[in-house]
C-alpha atoms as a PDB file:
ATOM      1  CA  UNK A   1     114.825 109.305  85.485  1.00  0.00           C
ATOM      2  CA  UNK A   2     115.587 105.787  85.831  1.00  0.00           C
ATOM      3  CA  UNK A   3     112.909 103.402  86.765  1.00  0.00           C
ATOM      4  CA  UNK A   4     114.608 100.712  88.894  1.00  0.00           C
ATOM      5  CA  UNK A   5     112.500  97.312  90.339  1.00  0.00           C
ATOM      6  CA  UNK A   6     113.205  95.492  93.156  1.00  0.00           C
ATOM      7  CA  UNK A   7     111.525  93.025  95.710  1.00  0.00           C
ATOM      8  CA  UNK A   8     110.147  94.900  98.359  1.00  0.00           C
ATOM      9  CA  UNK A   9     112.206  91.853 100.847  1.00  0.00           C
ATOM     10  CA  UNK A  10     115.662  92.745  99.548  1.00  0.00           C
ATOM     11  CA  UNK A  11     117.241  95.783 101.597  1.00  0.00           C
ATOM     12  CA  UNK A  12     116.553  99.083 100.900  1.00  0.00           C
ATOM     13  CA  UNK A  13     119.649 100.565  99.453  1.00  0.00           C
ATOM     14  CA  UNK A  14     120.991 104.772  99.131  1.00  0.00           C
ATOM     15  CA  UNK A  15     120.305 104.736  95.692  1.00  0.00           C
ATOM     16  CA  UNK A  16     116.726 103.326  95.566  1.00  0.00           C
ATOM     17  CA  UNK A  17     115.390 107.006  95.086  1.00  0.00           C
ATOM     18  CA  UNK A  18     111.575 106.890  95.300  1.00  0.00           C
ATOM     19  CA  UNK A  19     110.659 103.686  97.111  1.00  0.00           C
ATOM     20  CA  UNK A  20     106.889 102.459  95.475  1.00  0.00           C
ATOM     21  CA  UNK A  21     105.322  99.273  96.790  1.00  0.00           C
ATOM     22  CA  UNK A  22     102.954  98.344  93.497  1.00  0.00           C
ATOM     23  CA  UNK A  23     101.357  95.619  95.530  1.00  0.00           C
ATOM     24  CA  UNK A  24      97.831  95.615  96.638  1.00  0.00           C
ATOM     25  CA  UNK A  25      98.636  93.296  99.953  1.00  0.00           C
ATOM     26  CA  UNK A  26     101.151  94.458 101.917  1.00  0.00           C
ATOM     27  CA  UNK A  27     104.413  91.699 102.099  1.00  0.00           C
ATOM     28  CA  UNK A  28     104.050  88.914 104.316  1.00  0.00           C
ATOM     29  CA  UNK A  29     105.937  88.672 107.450  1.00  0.00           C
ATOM     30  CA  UNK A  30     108.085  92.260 106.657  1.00  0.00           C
ATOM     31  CA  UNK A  31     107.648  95.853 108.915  1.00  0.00           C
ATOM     32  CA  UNK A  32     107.089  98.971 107.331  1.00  0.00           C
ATOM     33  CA  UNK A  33     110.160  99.994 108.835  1.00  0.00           C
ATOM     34  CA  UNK A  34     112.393  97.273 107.546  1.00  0.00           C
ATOM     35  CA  UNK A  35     110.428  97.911 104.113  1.00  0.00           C
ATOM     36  CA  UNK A  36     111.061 101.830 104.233  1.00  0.00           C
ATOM     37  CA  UNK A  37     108.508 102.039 101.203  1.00  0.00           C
ATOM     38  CA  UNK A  38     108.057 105.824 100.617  1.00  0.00           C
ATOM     39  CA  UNK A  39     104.594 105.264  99.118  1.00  0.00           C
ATOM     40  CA  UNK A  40     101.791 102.188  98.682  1.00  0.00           C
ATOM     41  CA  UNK A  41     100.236 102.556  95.045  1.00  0.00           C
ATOM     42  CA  UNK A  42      97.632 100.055  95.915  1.00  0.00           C
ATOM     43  CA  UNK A  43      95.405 101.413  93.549  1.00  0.00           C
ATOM     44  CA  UNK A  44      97.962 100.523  90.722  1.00  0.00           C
ATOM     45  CA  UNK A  45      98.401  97.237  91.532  1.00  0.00           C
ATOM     46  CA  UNK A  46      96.370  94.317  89.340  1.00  0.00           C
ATOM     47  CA  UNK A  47      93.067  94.068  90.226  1.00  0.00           C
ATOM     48  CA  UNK A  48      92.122  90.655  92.754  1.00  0.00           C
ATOM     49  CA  UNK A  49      90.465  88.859  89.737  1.00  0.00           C
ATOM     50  CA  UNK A  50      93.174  89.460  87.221  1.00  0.00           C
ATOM     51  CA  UNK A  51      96.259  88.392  89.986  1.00  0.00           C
ATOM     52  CA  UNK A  52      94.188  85.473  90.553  1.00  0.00           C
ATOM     53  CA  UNK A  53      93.678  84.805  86.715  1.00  0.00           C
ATOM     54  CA  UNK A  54      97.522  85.408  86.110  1.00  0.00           C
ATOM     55  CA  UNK A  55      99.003  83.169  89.249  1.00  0.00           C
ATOM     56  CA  UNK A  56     102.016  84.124  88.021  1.00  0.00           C
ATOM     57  CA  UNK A  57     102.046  81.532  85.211  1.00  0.00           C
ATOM     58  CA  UNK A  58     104.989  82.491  82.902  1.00  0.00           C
ATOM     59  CA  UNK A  59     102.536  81.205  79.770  1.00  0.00           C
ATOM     60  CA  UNK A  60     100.581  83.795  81.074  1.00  0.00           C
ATOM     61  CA  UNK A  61     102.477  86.687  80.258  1.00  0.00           C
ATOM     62  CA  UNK A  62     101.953  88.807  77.222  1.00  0.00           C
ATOM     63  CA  UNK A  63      98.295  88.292  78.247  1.00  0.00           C
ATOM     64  CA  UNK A  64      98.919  89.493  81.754  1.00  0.00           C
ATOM     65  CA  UNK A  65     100.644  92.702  80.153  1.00  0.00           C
ATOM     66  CA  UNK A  66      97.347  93.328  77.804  1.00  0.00           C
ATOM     67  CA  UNK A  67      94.767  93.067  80.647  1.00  0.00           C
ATOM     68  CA  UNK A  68      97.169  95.147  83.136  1.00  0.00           C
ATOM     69  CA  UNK A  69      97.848  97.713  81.012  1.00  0.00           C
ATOM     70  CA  UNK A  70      93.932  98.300  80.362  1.00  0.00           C
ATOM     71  CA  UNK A  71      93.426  98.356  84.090  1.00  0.00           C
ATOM     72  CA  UNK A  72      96.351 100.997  84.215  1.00  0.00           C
ATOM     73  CA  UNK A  73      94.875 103.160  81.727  1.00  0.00           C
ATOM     74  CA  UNK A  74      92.137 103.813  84.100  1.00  0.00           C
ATOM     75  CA  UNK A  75      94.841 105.202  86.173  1.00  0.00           C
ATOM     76  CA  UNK A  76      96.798 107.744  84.181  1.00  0.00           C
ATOM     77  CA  UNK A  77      96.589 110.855  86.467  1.00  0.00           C
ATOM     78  CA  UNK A  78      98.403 108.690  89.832  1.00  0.00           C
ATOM     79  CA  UNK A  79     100.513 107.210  86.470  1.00  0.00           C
ATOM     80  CA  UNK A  80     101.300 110.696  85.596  1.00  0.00           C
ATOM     81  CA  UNK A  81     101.869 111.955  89.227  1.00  0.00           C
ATOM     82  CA  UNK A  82     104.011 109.082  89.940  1.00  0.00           C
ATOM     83  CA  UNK A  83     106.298 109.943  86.750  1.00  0.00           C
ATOM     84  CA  UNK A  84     106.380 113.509  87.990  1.00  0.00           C
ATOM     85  CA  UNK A  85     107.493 112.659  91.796  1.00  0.00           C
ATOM     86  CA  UNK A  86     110.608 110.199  90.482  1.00  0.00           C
ATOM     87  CA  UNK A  87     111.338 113.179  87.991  1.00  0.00           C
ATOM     88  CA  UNK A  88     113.606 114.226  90.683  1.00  0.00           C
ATOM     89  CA  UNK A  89     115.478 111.094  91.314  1.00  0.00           C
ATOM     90  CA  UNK A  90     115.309 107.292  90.878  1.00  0.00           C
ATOM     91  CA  UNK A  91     111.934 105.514  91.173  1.00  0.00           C
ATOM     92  CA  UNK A  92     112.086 101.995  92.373  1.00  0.00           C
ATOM     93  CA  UNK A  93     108.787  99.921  91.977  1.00  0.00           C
ATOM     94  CA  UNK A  94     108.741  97.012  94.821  1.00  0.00           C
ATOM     95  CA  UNK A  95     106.812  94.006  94.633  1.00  0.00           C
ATOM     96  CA  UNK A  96     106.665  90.384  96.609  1.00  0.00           C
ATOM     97  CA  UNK A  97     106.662  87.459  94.330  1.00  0.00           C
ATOM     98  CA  UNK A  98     109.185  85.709  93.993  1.00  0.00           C
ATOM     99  CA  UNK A  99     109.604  85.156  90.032  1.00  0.00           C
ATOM    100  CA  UNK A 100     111.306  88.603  89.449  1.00  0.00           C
ATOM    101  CA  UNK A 101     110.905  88.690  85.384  1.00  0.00           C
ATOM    102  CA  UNK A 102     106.800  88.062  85.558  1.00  0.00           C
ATOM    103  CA  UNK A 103     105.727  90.065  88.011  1.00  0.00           C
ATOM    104  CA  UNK A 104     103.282  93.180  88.442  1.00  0.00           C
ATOM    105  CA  UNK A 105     106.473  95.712  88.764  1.00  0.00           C
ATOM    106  CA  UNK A 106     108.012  94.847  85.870  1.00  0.00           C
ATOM    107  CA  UNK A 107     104.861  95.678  83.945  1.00  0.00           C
ATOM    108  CA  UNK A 108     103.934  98.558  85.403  1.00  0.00           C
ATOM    109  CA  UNK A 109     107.853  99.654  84.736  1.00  0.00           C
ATOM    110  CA  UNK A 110     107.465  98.868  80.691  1.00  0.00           C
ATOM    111  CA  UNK A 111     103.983 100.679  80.797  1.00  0.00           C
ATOM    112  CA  UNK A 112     105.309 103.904  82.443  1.00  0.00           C
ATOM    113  CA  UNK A 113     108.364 104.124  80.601  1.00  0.00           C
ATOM    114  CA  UNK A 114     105.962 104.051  77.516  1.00  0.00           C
ATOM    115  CA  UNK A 115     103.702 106.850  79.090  1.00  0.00           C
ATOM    116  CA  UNK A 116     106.420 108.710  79.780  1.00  0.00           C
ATOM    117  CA  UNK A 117     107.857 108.637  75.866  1.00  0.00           C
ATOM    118  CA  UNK A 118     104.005 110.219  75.041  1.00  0.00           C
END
């Protein structure tokens, strides 16, 4: 399985395999039909308080990944469920910002492909 990530505003593509929005507020401005997300993991998305907290400051970062991460491991049944589901096929994680390298996805994509190594 490869987990692939991708802004939930670029098109949807053949490939994409399992389409996840990892957002807790849906896109601005974009239909679900245009968005063709297969499933809204709301509940792993960062919690209000830490996406406010993180702002998406690159300095940030490594922080952001700590605090996530302990949020997620509250999660690790829908983590687990999620792995099984893009067993068959590619998973892509979609999220909205617009800095693509410090975002949500991209942590929840490093903390599943360590869950998944368990």
């Amino acid at each position: 399985m490869k987990i692939r990530i991708k802004r939930v505003y670029d098109p949807p593509a053949d490939d994409d395999g399992l389409r996840v929005l990892v957002d807790r507020l849906w896109p601005r401005g974009l239909s679900k039909d245009k968005a063709r997300v297969d499933r809204w993991a709301k509940d792993l998305a960062p919690s209000p308080e830490l996406r406010q907290w993180f702002n998406h400051e690159a300095a940030k970062w490594v922080e952001f990944k700590r605090r996530y991460g302990q949020e997620l491991a509250e999660h690790e049944d829908d983590l687990r469920e999620l792995l099984g589901a893009a067993g068959k096929g590619p998973l892509t994680l979609l999220f909205g910002a617009r800095d693509e390298q410090h975002n949500n996805a991209v942590a929840l994509s490093e903390y599943l492909e360590r869950l998944r190594r368990k």
